[in-house]
C-alpha atoms as a PDB file:
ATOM      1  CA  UNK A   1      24.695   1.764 -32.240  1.00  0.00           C
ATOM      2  CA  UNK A   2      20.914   1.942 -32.519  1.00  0.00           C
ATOM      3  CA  UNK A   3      19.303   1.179 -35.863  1.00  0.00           C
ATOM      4  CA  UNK A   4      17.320   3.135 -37.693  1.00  0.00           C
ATOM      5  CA  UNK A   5      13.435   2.087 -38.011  1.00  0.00           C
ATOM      6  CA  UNK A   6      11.224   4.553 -40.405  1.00  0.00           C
ATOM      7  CA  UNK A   7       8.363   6.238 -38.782  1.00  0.00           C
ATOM      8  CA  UNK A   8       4.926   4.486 -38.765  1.00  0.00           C
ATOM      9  CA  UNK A   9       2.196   6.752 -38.052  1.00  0.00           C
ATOM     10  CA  UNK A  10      -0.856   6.057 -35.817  1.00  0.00           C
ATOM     11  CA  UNK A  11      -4.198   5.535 -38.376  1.00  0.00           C
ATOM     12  CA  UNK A  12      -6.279   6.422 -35.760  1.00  0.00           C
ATOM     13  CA  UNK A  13      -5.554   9.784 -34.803  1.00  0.00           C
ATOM     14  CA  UNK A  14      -6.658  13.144 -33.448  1.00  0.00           C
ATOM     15  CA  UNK A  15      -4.530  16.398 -34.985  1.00  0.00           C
ATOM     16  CA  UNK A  16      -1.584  14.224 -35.700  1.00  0.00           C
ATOM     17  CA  UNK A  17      -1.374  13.064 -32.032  1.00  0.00           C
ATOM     18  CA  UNK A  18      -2.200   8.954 -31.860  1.00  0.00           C
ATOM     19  CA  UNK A  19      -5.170   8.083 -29.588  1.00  0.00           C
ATOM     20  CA  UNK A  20      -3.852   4.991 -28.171  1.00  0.00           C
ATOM     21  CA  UNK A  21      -1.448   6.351 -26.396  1.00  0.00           C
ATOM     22  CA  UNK A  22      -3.149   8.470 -24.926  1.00  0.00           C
ATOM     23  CA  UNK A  23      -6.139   6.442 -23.742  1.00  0.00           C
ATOM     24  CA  UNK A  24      -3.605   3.256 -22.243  1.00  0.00           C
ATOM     25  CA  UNK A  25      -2.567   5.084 -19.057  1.00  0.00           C
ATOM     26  CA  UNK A  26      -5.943   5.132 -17.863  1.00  0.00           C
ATOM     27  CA  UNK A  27      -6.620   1.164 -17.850  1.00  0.00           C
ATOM     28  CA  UNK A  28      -3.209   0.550 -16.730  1.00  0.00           C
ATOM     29  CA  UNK A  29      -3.535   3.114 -13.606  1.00  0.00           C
ATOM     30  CA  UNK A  30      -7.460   1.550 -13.123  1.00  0.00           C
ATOM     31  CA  UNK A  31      -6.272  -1.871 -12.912  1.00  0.00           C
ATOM     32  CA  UNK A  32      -2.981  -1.447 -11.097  1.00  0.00           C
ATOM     33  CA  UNK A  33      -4.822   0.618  -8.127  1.00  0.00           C
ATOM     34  CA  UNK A  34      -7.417  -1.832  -8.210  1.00  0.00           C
ATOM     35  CA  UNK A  35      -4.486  -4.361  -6.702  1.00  0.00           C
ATOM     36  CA  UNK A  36      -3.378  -1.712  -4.548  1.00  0.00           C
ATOM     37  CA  UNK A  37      -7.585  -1.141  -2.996  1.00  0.00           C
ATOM     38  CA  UNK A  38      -7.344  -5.515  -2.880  1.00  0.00           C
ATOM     39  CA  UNK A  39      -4.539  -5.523  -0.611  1.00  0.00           C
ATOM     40  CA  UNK A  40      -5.677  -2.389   1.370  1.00  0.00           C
ATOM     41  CA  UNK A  41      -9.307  -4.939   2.161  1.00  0.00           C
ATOM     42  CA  UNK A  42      -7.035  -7.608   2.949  1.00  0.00           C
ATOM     43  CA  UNK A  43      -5.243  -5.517   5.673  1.00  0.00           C
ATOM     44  CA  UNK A  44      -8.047  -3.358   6.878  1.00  0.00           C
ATOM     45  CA  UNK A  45     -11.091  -5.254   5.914  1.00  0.00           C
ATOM     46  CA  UNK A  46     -13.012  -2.331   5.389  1.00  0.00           C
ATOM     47  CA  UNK A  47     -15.957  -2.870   2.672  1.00  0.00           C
ATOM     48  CA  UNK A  48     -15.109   0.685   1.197  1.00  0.00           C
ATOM     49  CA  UNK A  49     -11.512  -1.095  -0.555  1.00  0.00           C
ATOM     50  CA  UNK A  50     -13.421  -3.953  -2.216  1.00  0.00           C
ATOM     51  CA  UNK A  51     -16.175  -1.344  -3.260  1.00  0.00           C
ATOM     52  CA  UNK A  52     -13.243   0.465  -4.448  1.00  0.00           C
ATOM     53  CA  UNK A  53     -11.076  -2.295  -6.124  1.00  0.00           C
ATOM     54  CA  UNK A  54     -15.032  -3.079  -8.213  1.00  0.00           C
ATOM     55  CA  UNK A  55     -15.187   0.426  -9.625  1.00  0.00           C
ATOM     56  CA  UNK A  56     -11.623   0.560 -10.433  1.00  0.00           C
ATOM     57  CA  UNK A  57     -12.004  -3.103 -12.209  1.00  0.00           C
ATOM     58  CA  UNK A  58     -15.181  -1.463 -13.990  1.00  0.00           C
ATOM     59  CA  UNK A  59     -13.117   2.072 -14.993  1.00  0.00           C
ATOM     60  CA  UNK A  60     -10.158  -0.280 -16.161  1.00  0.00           C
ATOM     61  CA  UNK A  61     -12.345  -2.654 -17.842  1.00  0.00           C
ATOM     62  CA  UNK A  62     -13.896  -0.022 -20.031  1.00  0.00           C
ATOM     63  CA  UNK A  63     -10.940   1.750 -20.139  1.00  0.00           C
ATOM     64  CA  UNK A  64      -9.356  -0.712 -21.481  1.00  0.00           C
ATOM     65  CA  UNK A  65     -11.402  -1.887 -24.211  1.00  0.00           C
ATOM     66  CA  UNK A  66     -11.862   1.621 -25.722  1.00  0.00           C
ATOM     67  CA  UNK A  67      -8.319   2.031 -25.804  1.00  0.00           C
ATOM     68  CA  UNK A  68      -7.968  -1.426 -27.052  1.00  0.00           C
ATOM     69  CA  UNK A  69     -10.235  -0.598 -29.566  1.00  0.00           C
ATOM     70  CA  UNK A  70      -7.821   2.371 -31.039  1.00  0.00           C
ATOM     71  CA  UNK A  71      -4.973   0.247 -30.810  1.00  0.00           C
ATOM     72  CA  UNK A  72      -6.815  -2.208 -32.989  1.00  0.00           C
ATOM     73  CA  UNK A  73      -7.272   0.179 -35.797  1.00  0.00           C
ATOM     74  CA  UNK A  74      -3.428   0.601 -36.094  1.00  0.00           C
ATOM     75  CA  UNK A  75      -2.705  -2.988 -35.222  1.00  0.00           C
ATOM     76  CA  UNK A  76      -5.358  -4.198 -38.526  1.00  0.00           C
ATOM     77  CA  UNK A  77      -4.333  -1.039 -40.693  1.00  0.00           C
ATOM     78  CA  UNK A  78      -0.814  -1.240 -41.000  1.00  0.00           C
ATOM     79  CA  UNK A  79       0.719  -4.270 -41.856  1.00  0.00           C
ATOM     80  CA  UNK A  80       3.944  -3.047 -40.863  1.00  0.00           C
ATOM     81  CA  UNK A  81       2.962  -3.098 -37.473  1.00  0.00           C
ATOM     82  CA  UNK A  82       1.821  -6.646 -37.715  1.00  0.00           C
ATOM     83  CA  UNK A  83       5.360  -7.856 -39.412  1.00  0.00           C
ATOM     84  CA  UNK A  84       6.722  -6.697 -35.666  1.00  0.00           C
ATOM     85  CA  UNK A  85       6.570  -9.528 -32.983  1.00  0.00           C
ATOM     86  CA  UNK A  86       6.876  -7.582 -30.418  1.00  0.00           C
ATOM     87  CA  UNK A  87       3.178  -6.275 -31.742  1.00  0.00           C
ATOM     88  CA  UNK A  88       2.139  -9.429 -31.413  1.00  0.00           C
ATOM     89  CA  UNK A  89       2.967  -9.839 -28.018  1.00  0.00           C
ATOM     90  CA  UNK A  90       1.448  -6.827 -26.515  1.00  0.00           C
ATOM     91  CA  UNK A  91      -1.684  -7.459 -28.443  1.00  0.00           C
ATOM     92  CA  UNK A  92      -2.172 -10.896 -27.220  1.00  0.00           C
ATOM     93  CA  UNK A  93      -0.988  -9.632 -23.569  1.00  0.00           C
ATOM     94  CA  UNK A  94      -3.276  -6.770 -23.500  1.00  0.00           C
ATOM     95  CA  UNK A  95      -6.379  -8.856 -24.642  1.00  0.00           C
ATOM     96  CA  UNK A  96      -5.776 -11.386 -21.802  1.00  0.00           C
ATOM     97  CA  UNK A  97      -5.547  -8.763 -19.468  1.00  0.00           C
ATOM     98  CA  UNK A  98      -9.263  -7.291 -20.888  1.00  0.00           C
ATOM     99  CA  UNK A  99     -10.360 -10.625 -20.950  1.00  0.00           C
ATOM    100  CA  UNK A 100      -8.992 -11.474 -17.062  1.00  0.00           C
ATOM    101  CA  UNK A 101     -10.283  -8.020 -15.709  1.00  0.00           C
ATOM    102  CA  UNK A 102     -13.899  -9.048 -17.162  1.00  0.00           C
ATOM    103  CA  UNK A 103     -13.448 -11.776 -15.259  1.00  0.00           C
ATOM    104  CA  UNK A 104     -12.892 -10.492 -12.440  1.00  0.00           C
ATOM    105  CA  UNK A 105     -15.606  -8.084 -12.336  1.00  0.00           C
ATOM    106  CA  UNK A 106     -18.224 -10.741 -13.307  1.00  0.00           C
ATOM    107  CA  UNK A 107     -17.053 -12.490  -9.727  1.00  0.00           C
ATOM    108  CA  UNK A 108     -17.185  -9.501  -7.868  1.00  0.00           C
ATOM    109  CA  UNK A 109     -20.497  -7.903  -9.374  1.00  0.00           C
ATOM    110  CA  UNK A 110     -22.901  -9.721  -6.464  1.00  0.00           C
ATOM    111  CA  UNK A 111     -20.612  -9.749  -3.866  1.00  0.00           C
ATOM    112  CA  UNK A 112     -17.795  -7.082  -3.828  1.00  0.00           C
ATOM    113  CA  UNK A 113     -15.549  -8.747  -0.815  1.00  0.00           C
ATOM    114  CA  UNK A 114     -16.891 -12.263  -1.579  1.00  0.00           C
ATOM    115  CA  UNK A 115     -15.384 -12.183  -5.013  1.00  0.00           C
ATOM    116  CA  UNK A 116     -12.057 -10.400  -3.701  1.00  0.00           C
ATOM    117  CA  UNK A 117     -10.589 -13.482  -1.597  1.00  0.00           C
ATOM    118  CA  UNK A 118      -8.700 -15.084  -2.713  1.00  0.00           C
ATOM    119  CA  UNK A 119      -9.578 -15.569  -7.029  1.00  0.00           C
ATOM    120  CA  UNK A 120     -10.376 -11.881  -7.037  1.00  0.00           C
ATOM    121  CA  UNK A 121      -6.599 -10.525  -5.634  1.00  0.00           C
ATOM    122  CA  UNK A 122      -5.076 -13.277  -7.647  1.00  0.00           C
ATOM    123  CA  UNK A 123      -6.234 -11.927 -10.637  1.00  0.00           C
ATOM    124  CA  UNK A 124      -5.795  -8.104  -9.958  1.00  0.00           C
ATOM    125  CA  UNK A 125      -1.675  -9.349  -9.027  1.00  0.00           C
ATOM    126  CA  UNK A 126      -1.459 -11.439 -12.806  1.00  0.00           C
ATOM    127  CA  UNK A 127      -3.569  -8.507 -14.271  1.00  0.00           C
ATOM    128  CA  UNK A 128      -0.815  -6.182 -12.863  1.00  0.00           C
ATOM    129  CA  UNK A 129       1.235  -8.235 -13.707  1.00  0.00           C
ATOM    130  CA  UNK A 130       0.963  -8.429 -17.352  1.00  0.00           C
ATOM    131  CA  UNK A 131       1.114  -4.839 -17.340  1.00  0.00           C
ATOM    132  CA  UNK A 132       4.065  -4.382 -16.451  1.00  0.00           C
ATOM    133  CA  UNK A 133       5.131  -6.306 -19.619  1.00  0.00           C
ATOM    134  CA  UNK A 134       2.699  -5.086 -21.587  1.00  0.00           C
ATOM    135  CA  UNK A 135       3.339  -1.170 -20.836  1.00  0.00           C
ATOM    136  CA  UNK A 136       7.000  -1.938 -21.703  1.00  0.00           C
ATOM    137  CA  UNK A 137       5.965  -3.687 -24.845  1.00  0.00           C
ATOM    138  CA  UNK A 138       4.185  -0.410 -25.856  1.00  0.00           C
ATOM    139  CA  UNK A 139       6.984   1.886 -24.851  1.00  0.00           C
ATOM    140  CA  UNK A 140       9.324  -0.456 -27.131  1.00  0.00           C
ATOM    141  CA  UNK A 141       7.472  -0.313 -29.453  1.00  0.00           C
ATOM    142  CA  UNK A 142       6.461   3.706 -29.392  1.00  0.00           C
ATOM    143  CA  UNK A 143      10.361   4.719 -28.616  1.00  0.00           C
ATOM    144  CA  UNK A 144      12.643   2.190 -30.253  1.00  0.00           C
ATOM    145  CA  UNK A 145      10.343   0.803 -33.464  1.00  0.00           C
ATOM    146  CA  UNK A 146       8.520   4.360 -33.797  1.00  0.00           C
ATOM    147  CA  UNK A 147       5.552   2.750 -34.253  1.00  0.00           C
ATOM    148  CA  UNK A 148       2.741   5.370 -33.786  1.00  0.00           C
ATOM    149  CA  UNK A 149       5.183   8.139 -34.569  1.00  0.00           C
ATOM    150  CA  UNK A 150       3.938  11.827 -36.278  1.00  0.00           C
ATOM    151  CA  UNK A 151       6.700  12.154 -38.574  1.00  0.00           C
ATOM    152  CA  UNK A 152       5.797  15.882 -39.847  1.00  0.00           C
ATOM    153  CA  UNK A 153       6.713  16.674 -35.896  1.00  0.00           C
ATOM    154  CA  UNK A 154      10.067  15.394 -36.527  1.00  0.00           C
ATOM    155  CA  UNK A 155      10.345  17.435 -39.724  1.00  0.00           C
ATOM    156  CA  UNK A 156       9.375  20.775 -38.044  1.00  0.00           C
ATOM    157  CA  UNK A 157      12.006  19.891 -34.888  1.00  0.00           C
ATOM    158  CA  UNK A 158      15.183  21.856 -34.533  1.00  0.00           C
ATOM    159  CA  UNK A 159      17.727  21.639 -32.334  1.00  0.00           C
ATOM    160  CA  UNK A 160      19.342  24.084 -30.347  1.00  0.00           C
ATOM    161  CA  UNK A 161      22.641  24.536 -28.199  1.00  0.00           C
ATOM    162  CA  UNK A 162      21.985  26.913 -25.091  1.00  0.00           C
ATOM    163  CA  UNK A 163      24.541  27.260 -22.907  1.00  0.00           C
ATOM    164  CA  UNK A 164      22.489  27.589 -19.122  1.00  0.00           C
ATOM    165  CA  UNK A 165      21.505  31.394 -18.371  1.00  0.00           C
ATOM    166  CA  UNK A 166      22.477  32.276 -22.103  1.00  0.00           C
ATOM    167  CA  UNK A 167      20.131  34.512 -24.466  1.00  0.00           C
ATOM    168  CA  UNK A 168      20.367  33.181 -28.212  1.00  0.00           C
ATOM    169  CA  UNK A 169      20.841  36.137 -29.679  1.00  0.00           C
ATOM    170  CA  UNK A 170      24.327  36.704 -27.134  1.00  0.00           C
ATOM    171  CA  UNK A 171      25.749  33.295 -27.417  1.00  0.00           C
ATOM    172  CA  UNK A 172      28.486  32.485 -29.893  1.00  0.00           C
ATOM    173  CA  UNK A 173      27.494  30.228 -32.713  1.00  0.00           C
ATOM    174  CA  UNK A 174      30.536  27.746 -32.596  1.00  0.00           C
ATOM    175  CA  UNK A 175      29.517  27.454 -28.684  1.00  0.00           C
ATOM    176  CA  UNK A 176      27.341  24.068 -28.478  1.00  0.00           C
ATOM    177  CA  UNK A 177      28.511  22.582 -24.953  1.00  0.00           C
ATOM    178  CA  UNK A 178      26.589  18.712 -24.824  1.00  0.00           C
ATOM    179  CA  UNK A 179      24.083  18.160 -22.985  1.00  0.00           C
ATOM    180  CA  UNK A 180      22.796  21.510 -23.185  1.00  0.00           C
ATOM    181  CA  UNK A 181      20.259  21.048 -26.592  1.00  0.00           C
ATOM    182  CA  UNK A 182      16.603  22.340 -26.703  1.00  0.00           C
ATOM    183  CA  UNK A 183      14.038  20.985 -28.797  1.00  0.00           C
ATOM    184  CA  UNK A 184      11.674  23.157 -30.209  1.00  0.00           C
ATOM    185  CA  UNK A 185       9.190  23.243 -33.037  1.00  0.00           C
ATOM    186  CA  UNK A 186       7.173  26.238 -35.344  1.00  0.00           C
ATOM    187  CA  UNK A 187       5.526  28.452 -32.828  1.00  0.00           C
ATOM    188  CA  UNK A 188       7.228  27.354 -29.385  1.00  0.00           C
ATOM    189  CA  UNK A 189       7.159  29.596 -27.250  1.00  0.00           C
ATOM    190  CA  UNK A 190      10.581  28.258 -25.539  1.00  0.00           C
ATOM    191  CA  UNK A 191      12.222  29.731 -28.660  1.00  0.00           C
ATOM    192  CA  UNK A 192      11.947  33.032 -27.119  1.00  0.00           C
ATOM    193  CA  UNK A 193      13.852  33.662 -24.272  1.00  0.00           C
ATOM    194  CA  UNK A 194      12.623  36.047 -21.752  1.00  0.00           C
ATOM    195  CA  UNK A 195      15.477  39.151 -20.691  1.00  0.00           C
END
């Protein structure tokens, strides 16, 4: 049975939807394809992948911190985030990770493929690495402590039983086969089902 954890809403937000979230994909996709360019050098040796795997490191890098900087006005705003550990852990993940990218574009500024082989890949794999963990840490912490959460959405949110190929208006009301629920809000469109 899953426990019930109150809502705690993003500070830093833009019409009720938290930034964070929505700026972390972009570092994490950055710095993952930035391994992914590495190990395409290694087995072509073509310049253009550690060109590549540089301006990925750069995107992620600032990326990263701008995100990093939206998750830090949640993280320092609300204590209740701070009392979880798992907070903890993905903030001191996710700073290494800033902190190891930097890194790694300082040693590849210069030189793109001298800095690549073999420090460079080594840290794009741990950077990678870490996100893995870290990205779960976040979805943890999104999904199963609703940290970040808009609670007025889950106010306004209704569910409905459709049974498949049913109109709402022909369906009986003691009819509510599982499986078969539709969330919907004020105003969505899904609510009216076309004839």
């Amino acid at each position: 049975m899953a426990l019930y954890h109150p809502d705690i809403p993003s500070t830093a937000q833009v019409a009720g939807h938290p930034i964070h979230p929505m700026l972390v994909p972009f570092p994490i996709a950055f710095l993952v394809t930035a391994l992914i360019t590495d190990l395409t050098y290694l087995n072509t040796e073509d310049p253009f992948w550690a060109l590549a795997s540089l301006w990925l490191l750069r995107a992620g890098l600032v990326m990263g911190i701008l995100a990093a900087v939206f998750g830090l006005v949640d993280f320092y705003s609300r204590r209740t985030i701070r009392d979880h550990k798992i907070a903890w852990y993905h903030f001191i993940g996710n700073a290494t990770v800033l902190i190891l990218a930097w890194v790694n574009v300082s040693m590849r500024n210069e030189a793109p493929i001298d800095g690549l082989t073999p420090a460079g890949i080594t840290l794009s794999a741990v950077v990678a690495g870490i996100l893995l963990v870290t990205a779960w840490l976040g979805g943890e912490m999104a999904y199963r402590h609703h940290i970040g959460a808009v609670p007025a959405a889950r106010e306004s949110v209704t569910v409905e039983r459709t049974p498949p190929g049913a109109r709402p208006s022909t369906m009986a009301s003691s009819y509510v086969p599982a499986g078969h629920e539709r969330r919907t809000g004020p105003g969505d469109r899904r609510n009216h089902v076309a004839a």
